[in-house]
N, C-alpha and C. Protein backbone atom coordinates (compact mmCIF):
# COMPACT_ATOMS: atom_id res chain seq x y z
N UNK A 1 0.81 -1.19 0.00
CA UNK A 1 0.00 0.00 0.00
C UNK A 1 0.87 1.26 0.00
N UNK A 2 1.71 1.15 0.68
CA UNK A 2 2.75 2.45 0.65
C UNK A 2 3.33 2.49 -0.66
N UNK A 3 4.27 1.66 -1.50
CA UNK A 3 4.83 1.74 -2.33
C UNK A 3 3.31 2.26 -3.24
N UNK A 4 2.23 2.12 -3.21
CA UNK A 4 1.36 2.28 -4.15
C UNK A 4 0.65 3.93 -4.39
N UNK A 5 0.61 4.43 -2.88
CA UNK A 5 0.78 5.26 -2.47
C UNK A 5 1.40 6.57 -2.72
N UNK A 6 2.94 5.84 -3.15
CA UNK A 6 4.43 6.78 -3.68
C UNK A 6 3.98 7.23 -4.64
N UNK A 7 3.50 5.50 -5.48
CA UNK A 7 3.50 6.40 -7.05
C UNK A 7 2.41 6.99 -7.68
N UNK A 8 1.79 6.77 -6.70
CA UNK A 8 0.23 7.81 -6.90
C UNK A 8 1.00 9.21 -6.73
N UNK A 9 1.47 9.49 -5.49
CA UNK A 9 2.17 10.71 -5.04
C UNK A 9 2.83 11.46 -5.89
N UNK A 10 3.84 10.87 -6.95
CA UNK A 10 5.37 10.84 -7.73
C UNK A 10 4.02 11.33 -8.94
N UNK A 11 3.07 10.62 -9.33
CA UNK A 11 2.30 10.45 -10.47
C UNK A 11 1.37 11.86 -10.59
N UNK A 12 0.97 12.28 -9.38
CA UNK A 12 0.23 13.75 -9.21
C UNK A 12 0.94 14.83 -8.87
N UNK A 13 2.53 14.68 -8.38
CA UNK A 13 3.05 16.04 -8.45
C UNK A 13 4.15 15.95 -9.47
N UNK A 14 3.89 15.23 -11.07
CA UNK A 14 4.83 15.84 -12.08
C UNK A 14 6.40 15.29 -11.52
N UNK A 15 6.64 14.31 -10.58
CA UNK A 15 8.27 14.33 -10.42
C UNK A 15 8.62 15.62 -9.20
N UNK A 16 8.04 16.55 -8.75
CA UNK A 16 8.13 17.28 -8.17
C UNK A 16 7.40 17.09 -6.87
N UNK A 17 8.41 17.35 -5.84
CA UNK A 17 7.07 17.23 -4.46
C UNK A 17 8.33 18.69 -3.88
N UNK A 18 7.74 18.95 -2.85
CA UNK A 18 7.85 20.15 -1.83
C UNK A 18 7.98 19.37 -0.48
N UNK A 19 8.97 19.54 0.51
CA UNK A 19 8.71 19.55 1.75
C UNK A 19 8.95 20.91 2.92
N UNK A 20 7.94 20.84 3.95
CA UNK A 20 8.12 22.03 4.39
C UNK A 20 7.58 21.79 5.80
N UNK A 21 7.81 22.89 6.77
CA UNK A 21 7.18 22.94 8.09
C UNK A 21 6.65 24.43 7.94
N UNK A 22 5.44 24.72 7.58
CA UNK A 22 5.02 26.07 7.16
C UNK A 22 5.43 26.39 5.90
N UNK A 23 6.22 27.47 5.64
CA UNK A 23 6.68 28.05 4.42
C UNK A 23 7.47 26.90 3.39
N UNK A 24 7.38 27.19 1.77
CA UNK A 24 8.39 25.95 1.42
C UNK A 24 9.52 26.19 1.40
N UNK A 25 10.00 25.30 1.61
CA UNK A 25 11.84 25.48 2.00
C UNK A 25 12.70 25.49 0.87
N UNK A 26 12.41 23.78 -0.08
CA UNK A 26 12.94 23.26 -1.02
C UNK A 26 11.86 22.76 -2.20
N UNK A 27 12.20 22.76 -3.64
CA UNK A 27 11.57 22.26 -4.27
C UNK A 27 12.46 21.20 -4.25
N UNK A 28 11.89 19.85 -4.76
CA UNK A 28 12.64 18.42 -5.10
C UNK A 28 12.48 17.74 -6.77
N UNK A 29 13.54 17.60 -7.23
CA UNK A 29 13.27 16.57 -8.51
C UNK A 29 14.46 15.70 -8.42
N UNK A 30 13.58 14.63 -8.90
CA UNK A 30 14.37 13.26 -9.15
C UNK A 30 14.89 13.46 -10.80
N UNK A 31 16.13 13.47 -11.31
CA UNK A 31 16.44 12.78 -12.47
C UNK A 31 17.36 12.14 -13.01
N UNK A 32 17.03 11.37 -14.21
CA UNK A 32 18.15 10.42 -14.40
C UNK A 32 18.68 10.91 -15.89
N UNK A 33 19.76 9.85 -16.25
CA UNK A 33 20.64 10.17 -17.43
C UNK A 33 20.85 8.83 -18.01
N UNK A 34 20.53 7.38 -17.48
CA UNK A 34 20.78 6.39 -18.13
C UNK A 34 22.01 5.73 -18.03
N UNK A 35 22.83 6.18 -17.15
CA UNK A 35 24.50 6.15 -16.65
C UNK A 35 24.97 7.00 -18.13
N UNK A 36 24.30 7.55 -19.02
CA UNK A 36 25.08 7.80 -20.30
C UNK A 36 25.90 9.18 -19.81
N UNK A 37 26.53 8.62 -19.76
CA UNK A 37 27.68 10.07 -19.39
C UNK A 37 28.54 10.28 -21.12
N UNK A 38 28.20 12.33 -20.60
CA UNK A 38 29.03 12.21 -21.77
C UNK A 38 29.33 13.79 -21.85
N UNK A 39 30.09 14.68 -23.11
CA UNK A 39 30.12 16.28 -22.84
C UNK A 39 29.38 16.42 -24.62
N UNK A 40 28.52 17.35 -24.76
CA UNK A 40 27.90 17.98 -25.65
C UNK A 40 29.15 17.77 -26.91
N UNK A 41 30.13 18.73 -26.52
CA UNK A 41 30.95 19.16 -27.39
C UNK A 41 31.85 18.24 -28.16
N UNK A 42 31.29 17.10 -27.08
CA UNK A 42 32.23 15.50 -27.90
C UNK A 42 31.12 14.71 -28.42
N UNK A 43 30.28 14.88 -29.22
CA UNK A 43 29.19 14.26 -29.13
C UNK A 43 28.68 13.03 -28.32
N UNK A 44 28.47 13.50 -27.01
CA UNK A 44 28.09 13.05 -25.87
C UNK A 44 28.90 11.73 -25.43
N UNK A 45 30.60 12.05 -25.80
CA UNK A 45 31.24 11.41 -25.37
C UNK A 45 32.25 12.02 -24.64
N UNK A 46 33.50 11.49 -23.56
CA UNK A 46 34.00 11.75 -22.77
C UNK A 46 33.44 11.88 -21.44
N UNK A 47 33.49 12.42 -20.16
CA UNK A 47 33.28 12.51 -19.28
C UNK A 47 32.61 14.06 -19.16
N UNK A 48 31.31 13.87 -18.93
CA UNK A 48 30.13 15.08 -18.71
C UNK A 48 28.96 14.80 -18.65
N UNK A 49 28.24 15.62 -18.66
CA UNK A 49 26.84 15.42 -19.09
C UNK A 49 26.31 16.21 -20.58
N UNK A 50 25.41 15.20 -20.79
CA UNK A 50 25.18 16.26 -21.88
C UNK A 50 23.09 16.19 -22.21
N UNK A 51 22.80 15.22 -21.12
CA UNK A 51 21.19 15.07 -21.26
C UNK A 51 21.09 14.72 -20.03
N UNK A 52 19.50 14.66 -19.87
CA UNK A 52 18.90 13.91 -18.65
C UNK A 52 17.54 14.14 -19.02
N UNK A 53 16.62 13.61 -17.94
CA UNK A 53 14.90 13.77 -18.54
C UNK A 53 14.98 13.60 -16.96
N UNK A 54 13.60 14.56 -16.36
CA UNK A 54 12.67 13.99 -15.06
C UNK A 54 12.33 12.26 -14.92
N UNK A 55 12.56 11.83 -13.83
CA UNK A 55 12.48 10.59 -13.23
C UNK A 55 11.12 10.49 -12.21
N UNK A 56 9.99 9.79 -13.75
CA UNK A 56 8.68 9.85 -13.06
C UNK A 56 8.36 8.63 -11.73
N UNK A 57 9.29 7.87 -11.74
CA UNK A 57 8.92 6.64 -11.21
C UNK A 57 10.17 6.40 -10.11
N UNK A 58 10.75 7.67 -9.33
CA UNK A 58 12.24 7.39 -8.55
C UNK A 58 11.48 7.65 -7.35
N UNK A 59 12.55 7.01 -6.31
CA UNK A 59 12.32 6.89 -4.66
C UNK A 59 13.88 6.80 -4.14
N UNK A 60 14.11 7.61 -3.41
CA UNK A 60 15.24 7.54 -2.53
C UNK A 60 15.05 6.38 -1.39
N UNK A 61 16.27 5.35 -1.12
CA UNK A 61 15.67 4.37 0.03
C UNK A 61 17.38 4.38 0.14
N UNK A 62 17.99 4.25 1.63
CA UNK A 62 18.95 4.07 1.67
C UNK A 62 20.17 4.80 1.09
N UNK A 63 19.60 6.04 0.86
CA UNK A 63 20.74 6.90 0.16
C UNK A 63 21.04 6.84 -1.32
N UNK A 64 20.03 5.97 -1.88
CA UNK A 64 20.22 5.25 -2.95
C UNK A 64 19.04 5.70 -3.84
N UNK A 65 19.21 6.33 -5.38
CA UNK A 65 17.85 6.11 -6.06
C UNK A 65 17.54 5.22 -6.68
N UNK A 66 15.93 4.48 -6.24
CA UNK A 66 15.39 3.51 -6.61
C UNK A 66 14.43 3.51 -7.52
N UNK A 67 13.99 2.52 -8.37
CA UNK A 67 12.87 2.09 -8.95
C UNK A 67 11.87 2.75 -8.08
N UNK A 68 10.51 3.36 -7.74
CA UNK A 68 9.08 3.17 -7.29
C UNK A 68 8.90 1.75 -7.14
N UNK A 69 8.76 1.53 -8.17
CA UNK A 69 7.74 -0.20 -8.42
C UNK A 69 8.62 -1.39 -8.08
N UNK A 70 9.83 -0.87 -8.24
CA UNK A 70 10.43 -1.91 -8.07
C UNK A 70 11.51 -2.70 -7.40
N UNK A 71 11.55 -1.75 -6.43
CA UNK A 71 13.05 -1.06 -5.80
C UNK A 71 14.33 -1.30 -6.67
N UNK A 72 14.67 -1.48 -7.99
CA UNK A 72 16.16 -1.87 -7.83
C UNK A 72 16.86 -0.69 -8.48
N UNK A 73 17.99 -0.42 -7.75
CA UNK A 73 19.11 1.07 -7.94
C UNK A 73 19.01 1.24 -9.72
N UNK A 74 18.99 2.76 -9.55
CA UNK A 74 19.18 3.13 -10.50
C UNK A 74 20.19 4.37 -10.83
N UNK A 75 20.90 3.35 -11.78
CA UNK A 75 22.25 4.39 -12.51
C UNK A 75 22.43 5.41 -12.62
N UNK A 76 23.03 6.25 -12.59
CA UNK A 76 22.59 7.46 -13.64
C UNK A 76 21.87 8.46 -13.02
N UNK A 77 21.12 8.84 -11.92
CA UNK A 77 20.58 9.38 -11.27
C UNK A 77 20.38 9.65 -10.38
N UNK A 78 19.88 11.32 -9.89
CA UNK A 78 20.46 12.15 -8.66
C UNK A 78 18.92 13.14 -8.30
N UNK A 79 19.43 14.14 -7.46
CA UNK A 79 17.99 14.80 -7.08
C UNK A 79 18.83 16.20 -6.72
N UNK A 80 17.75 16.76 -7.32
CA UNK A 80 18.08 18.23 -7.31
C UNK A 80 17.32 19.00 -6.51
N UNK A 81 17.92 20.07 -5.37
CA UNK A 81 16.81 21.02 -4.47
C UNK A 81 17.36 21.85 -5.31
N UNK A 82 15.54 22.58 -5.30
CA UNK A 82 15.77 24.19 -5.74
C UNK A 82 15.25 25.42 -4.14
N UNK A 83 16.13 25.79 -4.22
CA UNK A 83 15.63 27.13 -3.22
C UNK A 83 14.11 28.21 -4.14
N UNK A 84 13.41 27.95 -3.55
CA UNK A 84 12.13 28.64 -3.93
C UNK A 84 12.21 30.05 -4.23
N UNK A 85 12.76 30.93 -3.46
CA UNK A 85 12.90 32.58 -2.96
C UNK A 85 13.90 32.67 -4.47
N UNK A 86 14.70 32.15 -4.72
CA UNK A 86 15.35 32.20 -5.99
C UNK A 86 15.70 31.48 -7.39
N UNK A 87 15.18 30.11 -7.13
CA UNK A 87 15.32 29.15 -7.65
C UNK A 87 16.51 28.90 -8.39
N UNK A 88 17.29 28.79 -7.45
CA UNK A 88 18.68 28.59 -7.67
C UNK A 88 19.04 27.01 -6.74
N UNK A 89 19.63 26.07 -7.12
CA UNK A 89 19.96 24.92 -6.19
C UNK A 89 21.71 24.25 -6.98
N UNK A 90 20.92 23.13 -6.56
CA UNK A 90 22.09 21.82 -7.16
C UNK A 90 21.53 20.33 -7.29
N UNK A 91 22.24 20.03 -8.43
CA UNK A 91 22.46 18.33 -8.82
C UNK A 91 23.13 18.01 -7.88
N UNK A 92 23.09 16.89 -6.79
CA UNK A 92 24.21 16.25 -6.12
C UNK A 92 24.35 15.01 -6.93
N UNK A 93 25.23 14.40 -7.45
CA UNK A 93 25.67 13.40 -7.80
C UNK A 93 26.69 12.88 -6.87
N UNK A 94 26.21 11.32 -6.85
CA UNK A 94 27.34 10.40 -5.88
C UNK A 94 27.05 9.19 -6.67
N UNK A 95 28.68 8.99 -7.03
CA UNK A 95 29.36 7.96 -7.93
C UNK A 95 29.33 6.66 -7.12
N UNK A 96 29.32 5.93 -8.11
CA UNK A 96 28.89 4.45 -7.74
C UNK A 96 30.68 3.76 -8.67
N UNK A 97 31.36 2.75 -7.52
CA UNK A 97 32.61 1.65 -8.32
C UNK A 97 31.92 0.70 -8.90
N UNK A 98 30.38 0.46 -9.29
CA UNK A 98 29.74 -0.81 -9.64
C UNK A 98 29.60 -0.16 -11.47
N UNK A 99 30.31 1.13 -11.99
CA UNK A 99 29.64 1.70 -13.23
C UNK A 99 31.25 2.04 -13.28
N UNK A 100 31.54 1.32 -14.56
CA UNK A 100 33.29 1.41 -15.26
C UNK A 100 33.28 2.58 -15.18
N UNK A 101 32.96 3.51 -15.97
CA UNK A 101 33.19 5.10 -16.10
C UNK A 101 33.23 5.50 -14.69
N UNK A 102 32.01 5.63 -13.74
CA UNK A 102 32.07 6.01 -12.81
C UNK A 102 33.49 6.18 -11.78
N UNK A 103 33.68 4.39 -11.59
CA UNK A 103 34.98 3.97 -11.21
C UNK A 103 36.28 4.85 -11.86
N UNK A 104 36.55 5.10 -13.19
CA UNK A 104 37.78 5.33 -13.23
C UNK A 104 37.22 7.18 -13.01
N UNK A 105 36.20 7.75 -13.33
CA UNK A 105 36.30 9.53 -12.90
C UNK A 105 36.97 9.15 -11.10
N UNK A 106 36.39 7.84 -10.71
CA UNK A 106 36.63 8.61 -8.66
C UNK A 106 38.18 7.87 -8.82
N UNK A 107 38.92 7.17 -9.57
CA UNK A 107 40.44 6.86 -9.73
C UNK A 107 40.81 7.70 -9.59
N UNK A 108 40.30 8.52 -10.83
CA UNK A 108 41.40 9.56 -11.57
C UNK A 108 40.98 11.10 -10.57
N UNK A 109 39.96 11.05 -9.80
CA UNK A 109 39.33 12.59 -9.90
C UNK A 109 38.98 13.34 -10.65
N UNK A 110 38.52 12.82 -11.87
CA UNK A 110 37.96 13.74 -12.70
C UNK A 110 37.48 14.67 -12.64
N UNK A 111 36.98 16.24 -13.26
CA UNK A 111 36.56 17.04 -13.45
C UNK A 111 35.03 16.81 -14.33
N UNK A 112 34.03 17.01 -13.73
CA UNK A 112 32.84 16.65 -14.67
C UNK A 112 32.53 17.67 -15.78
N UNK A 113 32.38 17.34 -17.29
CA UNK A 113 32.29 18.78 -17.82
C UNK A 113 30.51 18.91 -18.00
N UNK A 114 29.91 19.98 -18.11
CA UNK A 114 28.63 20.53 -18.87
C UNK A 114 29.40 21.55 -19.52
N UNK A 115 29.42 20.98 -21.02
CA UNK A 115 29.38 22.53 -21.95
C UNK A 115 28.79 23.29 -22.38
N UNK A 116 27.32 23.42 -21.85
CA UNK A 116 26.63 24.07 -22.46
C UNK A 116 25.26 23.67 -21.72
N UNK A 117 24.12 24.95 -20.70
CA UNK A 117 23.26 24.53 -19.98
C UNK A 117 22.28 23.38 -20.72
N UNK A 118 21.73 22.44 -19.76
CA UNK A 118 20.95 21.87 -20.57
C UNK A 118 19.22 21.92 -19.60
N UNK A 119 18.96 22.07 -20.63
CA UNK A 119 17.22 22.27 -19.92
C UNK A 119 15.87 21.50 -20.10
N UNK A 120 15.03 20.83 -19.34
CA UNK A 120 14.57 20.59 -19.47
C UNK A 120 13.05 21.37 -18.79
N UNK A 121 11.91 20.76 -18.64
CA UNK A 121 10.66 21.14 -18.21
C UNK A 121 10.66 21.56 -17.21
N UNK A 122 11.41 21.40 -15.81
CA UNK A 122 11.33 21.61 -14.89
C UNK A 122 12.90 21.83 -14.22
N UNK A 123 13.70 21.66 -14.48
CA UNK A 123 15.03 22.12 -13.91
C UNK A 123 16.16 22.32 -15.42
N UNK A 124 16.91 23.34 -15.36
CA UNK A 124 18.82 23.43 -15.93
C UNK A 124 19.48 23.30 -15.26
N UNK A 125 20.45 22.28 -15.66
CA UNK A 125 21.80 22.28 -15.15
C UNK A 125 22.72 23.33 -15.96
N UNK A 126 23.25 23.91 -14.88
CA UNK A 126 24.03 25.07 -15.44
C UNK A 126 25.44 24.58 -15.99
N UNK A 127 25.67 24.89 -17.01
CA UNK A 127 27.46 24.98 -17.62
C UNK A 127 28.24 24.79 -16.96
N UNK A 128 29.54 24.07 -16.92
CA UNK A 128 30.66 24.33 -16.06
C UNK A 128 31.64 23.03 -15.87
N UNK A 129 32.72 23.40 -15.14
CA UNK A 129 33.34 22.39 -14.90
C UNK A 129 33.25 22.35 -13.24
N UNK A 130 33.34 20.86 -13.26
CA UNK A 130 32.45 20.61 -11.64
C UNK A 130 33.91 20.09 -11.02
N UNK A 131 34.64 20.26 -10.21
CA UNK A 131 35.56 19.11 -9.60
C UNK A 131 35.19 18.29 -8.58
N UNK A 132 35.84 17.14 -8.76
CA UNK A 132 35.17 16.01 -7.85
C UNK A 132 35.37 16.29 -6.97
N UNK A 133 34.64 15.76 -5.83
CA UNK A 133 34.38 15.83 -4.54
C UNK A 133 34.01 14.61 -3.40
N UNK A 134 35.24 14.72 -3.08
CA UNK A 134 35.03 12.76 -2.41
C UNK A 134 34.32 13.12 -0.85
N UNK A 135 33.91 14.13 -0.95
CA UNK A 135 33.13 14.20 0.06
C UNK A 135 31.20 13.49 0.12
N UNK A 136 30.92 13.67 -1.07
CA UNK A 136 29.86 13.16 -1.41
C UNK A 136 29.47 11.43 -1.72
N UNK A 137 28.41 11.13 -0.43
CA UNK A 137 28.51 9.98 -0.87
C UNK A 137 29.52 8.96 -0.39
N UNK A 138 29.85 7.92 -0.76
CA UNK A 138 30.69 6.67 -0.20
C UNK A 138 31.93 6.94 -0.84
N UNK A 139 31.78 7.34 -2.37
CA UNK A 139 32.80 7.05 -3.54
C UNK A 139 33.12 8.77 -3.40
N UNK A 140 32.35 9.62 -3.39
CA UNK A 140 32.79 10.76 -3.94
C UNK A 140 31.70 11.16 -5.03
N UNK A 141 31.73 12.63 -5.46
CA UNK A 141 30.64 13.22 -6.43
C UNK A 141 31.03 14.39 -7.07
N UNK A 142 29.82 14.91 -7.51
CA UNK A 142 29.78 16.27 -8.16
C UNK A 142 28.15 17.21 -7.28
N UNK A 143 28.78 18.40 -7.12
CA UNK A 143 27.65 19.47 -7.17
C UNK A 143 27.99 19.59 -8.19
N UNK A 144 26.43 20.05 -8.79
CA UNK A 144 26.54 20.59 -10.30
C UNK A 144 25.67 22.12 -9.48
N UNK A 145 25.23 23.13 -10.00
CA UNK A 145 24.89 24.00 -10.30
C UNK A 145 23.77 24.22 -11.11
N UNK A 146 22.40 24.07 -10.58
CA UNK A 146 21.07 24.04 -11.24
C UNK A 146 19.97 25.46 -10.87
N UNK A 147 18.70 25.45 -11.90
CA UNK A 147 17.73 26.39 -11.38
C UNK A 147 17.06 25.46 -12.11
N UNK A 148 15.69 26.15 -11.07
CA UNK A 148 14.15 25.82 -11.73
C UNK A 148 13.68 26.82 -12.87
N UNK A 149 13.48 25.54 -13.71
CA UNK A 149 13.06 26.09 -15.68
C UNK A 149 11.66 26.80 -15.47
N UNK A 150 12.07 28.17 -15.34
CA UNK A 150 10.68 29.21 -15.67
C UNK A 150 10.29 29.18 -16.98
N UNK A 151 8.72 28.26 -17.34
CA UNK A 151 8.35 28.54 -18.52
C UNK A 151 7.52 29.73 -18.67
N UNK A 152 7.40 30.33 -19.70
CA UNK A 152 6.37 31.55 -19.81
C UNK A 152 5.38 31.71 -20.91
C-alpha cells in the first residue's frame, strides 16, 4: 500500500514534491541520465553530461535512487533542491565503483564537464566544470549548479 501510495504521489506532483514545516523550504526533482555520461561538445562522449529527462517513477531508500515499483538502484541518477525565494539549487551526484566510467572519474578525480546549460521542463543544469568531490557519498561526487526552468 505504501509503495502504491508513492506512485500515486510521484504520479500527481509531475516528479516534483515540496517539503516544508510552514513556508516551502525546497523544491525536489528526481532525475536520471541512463549512466550515459558524456560532454555535448564530444558528441556526448567523454566525461560530462550532456542530457537527462525527469524521473517519473524514482524513490530515494537508503541513500540510494530507486525504482518506485520496483526497488532496484538506478544508474545514472540524482535529485536536485531548488531554493524557492530564488530558484537557484544543485544536482548532487554520488558515484557508484559498480559503473566502469564512474569507477575510473573517482580513480582519476575527474573534473565533470557541462558545456553548455541543458534544460529541461522543470530544472537546468548550469554549464561548467564541476571538480570532484570525495566528500559526497561513499565514492565521492559532483555538485553541479542548477535552477528551476521558468516557462512563460
Amino acid at each position: 500500500m505504501k509503495k502504491i501510495f508513492l506512485l500515486l504521489f510521484f504520479l500527481l506532483s509531475f516528479s516534483k514534491f515540496c517539503y516544508s514545516q510552514g513556508e516551502i523550504s525546497h523544491h525536489v526533482y528526481f532525475i536520471e541520465w541512463d549512466g550515459e555520461w558524456g560532454r555535448t561538445s564530444k558528441d556526448c562522449n567523454g566525461w560530462g553530461l550532456c542530457n537527462f529527462r525527469s524521473c517519473w517513477f524514482c524513490c530515494e531508500q537508503d541513500g540510494c535512487i530507486v525504482s518506485c515499483p520496483s526497488n532496484e538502484k538506478i544508474y545514472g541518477a540524482g535529485i536536485v533542491e531548488i531554493n524557492p525565494k530564488d530558484n537557484t539549487g544543485f544536482l548532487l551526484i554520488k558515484l557508484s565503483t559498480e559503473n566502469e566510467a564512474e569507477k575510473t572519474a573517482i580513480g582519476n578525480n575527474e573534473t565533470l564537464y557541462i558545456d553548455e546549460d541543458i534544460v529541461n521542463c522543470n530544472v537546468t543544469l548550469l554549464k561548467g566544470e564541476y571538480k570532484f568531490d570525495k566528500s559526497f557519498g561513499k565514492y565521492g561526487g559532483y555538485r553541479v549548479n542548477a535552477k528551476e526552468t521558468v516557462n512563460k
